[in-house]
N, C-alpha and C. Protein backbone atom coordinates (compact mmCIF):
# COMPACT_ATOMS: atom_id res chain seq x y z
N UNK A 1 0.85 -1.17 0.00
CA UNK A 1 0.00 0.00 0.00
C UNK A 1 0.90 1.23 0.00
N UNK A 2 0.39 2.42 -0.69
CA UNK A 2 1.08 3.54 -0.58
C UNK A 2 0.30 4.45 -0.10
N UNK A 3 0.76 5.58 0.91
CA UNK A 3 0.45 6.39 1.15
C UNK A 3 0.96 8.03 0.47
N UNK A 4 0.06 8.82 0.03
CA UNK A 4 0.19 9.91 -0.53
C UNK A 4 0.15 11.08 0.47
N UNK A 5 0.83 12.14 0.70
CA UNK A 5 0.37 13.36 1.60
C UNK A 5 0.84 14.36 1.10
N UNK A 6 -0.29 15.44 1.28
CA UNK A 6 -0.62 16.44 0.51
C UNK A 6 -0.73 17.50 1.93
N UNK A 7 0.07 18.52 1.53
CA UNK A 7 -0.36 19.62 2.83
C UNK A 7 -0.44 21.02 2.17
N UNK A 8 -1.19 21.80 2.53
CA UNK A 8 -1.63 22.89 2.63
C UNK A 8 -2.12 24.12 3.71
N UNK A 9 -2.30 25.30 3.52
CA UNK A 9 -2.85 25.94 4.70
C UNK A 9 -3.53 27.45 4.54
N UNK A 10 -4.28 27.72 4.73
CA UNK A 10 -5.48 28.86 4.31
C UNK A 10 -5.95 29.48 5.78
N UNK A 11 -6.54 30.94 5.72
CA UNK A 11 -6.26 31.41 6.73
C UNK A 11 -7.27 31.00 7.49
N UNK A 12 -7.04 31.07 9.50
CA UNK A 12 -7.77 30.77 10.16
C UNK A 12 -9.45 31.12 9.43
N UNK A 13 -9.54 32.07 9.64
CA UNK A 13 -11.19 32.30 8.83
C UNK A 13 -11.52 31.48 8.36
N UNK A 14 -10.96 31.04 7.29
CA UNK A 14 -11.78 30.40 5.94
C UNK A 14 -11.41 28.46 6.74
N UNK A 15 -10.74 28.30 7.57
CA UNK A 15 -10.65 26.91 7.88
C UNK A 15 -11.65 26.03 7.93
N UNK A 16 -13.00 26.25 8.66
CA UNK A 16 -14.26 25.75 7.96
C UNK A 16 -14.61 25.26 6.46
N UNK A 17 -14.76 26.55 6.16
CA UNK A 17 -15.02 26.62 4.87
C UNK A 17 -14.13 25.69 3.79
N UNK A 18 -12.65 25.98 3.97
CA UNK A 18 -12.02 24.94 3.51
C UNK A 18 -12.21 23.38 3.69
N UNK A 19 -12.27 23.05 4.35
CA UNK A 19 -12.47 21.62 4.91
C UNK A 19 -14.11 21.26 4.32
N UNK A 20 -14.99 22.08 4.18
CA UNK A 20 -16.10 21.42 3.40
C UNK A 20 -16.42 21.66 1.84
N UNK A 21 -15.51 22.56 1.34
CA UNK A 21 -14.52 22.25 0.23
C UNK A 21 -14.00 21.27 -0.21
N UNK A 22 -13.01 20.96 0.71
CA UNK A 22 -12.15 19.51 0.67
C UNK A 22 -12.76 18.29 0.29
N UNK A 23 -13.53 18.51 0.83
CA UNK A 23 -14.79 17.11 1.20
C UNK A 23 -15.43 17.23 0.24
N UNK A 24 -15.93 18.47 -1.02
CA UNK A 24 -17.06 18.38 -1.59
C UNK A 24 -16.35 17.83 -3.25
N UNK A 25 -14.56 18.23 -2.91
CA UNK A 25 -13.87 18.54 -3.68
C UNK A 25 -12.89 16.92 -3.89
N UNK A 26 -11.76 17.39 -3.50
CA UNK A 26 -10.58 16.35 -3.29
C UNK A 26 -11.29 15.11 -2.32
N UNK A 27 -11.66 15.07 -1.28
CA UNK A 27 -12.08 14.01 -0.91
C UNK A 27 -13.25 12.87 -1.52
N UNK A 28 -14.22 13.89 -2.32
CA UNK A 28 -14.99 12.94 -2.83
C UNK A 28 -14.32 12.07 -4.03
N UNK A 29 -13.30 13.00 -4.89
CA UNK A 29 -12.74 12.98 -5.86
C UNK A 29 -12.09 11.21 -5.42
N UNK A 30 -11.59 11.31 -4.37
CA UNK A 30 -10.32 10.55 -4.13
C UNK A 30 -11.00 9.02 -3.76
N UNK A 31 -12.55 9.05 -2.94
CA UNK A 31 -13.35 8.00 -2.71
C UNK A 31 -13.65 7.57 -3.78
N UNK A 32 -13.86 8.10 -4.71
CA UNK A 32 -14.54 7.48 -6.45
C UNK A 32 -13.28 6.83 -7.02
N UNK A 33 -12.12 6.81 -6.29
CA UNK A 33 -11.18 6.41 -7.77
C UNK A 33 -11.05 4.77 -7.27
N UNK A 34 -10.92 4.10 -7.86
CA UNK A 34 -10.91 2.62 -7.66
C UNK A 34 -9.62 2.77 -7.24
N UNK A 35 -8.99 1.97 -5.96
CA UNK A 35 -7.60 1.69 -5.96
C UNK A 35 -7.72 2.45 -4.98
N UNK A 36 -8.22 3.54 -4.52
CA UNK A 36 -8.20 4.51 -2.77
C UNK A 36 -8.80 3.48 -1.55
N UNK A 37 -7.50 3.51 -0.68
CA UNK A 37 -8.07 2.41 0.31
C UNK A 37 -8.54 3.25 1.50
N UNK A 38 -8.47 4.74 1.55
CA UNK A 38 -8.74 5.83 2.28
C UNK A 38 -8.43 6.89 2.69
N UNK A 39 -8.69 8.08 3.40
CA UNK A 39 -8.55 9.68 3.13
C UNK A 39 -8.74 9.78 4.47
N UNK A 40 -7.30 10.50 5.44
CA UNK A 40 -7.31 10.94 6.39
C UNK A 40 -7.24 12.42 6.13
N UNK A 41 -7.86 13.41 6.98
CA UNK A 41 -8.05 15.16 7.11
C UNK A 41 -6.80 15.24 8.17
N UNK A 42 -6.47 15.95 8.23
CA UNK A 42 -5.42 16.14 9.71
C UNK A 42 -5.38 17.88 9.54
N UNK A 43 -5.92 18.49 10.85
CA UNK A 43 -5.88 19.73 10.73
C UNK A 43 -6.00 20.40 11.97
N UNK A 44 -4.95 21.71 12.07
CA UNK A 44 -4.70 21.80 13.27
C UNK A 44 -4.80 23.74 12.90
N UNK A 45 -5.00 24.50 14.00
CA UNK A 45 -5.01 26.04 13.87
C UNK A 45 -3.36 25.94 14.18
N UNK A 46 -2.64 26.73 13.98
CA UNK A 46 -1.21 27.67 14.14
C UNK A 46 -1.46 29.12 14.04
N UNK A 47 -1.51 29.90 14.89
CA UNK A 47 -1.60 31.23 14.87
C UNK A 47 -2.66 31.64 14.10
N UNK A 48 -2.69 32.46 13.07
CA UNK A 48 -3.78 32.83 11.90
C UNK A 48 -4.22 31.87 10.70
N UNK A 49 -3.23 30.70 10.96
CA UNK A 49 -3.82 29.93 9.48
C UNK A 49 -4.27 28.21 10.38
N UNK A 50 -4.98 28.02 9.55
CA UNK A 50 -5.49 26.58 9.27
C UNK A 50 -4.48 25.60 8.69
N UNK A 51 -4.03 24.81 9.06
CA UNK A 51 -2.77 23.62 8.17
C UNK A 51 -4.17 22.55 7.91
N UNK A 52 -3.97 22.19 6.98
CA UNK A 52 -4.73 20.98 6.86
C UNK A 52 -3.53 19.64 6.19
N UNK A 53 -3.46 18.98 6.30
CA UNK A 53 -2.79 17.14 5.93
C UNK A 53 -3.46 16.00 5.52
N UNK A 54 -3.37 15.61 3.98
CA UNK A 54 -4.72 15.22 3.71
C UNK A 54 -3.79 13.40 3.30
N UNK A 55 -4.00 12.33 4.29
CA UNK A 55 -3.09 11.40 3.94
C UNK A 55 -4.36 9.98 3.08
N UNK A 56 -3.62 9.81 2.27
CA UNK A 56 -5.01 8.78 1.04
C UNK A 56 -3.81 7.81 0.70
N UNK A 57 -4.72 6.39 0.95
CA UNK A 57 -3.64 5.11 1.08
C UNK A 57 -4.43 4.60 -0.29
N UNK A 58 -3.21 3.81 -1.41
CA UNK A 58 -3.82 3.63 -2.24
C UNK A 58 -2.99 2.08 -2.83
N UNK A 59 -3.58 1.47 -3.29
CA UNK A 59 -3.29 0.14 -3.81
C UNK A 59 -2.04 0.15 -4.28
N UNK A 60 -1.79 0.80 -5.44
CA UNK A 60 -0.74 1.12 -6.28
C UNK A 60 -0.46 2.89 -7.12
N UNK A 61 0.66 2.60 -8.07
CA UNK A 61 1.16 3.77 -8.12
C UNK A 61 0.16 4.15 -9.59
N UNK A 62 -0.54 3.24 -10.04
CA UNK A 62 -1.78 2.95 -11.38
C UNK A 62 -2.92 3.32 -10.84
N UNK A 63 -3.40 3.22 -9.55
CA UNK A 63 -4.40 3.90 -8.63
C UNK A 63 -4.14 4.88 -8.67
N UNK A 64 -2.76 5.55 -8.15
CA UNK A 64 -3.02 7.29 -8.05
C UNK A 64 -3.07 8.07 -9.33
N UNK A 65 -2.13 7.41 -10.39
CA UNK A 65 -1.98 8.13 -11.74
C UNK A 65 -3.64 8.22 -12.29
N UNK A 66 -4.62 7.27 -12.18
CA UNK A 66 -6.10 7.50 -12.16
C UNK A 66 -6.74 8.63 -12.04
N UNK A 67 -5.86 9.13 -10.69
CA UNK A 67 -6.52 10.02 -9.87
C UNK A 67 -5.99 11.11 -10.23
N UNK A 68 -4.55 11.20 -10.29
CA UNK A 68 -3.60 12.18 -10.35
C UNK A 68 -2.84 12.67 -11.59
N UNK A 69 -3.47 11.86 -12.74
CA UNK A 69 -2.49 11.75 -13.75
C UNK A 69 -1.18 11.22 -14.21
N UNK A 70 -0.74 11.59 -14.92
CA UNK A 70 0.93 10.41 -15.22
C UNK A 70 1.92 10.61 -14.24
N UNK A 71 1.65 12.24 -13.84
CA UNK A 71 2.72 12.33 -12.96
C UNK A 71 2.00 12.52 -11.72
N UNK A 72 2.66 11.45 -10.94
CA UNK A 72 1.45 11.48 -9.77
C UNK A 72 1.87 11.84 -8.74
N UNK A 73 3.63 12.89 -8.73
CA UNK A 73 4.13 13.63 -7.49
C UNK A 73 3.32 15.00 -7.56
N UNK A 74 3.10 15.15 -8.91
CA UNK A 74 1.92 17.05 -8.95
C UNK A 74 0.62 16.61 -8.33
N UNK A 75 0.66 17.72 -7.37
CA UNK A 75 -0.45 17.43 -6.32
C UNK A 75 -1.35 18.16 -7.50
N UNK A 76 -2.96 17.79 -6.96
CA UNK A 76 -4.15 18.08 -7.62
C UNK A 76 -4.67 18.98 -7.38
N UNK A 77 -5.24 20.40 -7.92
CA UNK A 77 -5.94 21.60 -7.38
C UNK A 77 -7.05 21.68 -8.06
N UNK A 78 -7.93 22.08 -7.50
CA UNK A 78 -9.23 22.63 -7.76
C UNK A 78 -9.48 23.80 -8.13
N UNK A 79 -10.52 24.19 -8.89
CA UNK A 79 -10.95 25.95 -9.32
C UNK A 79 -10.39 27.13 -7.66
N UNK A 80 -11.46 26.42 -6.84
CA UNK A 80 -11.74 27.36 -5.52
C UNK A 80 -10.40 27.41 -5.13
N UNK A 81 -9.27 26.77 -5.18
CA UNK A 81 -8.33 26.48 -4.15
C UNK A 81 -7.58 27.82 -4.13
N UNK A 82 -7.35 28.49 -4.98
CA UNK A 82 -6.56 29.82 -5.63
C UNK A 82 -7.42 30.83 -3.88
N UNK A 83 -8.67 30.86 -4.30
CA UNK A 83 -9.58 31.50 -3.29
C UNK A 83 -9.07 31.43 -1.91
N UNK A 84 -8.18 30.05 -1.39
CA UNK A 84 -8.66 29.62 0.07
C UNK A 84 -6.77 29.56 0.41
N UNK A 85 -5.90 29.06 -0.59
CA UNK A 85 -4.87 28.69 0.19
C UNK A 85 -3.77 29.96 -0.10
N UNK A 86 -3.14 29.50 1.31
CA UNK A 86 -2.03 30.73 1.36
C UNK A 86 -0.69 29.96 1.02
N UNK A 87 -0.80 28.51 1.37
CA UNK A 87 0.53 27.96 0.89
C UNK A 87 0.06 27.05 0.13
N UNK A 88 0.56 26.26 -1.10
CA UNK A 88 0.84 25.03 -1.68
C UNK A 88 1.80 24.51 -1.84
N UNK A 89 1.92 23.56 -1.94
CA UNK A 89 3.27 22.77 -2.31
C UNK A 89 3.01 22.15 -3.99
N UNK A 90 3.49 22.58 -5.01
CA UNK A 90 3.30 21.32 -6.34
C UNK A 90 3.66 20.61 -6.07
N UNK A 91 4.08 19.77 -4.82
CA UNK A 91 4.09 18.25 -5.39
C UNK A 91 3.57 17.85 -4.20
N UNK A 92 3.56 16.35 -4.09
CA UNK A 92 3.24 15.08 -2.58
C UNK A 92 4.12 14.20 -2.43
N UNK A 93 3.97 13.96 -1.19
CA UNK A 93 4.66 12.22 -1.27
C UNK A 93 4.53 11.45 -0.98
N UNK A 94 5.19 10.64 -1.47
CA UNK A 94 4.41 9.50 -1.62
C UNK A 94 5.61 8.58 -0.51
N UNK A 95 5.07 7.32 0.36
CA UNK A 95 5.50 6.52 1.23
C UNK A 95 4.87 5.33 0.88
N UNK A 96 5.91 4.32 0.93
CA UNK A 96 5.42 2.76 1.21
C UNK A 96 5.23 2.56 2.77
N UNK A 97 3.79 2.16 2.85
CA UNK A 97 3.02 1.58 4.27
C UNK A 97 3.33 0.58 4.37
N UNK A 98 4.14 0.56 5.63
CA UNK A 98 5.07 -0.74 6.81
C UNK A 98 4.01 -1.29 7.64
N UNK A 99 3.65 -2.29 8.14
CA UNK A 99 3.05 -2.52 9.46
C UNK A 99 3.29 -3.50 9.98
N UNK A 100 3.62 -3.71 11.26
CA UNK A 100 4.50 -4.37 11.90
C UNK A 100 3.62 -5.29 12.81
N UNK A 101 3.42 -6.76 12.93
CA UNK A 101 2.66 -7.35 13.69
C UNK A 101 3.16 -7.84 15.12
């Protein structure tokens, strides 16, 4: 399994708002793609902005290119996102999921 993480951060205000964005946006996006084994939110206030950490475990690296296209380190943006974020990163990364019994 691989895990993908994507971080971003938009100002305290709009942190709501973002996050049901996310959800209406990238998260639904990411439940529809065959090969998503699931979509963690991780989001915390820091001073004036909102961080959000969006971690999506996925079968293979043919699952995310689905999702993400050929190159599947360019993270994915939406119309609204220009509106909401103060930082982006172009790319993600990507991790092979260990689990230890």
């Amino acid at each position: 399994m691989i895990a993908r993480v994507w971080r971003g951060a938009v100002a305290a205000a709009d942190g709501d708002a973002y996050a049901g964005y996310l959800e209406e946006t990238g998260v639904a996006d990411y439940r529809a793609t065959p090969g998503n084994r699931g979509v963690h939110v991780l989001r915390r206030e820091v001073d004036d902005r909102t961080e959000f950490v969006l971690v999506t475990f996925w079968d293979s690296t043919e699952a995310i290119a689905a999702f993400a296209g050929d190159d599947i380190d360019a993270a994915v943006y939406y119309e609204e996102d220009d509106r909401y974020l103060l930082d982006r990163d172009p790319h993600v990364a990507h991790y092979t999921v260990t689990t230890f019994d």
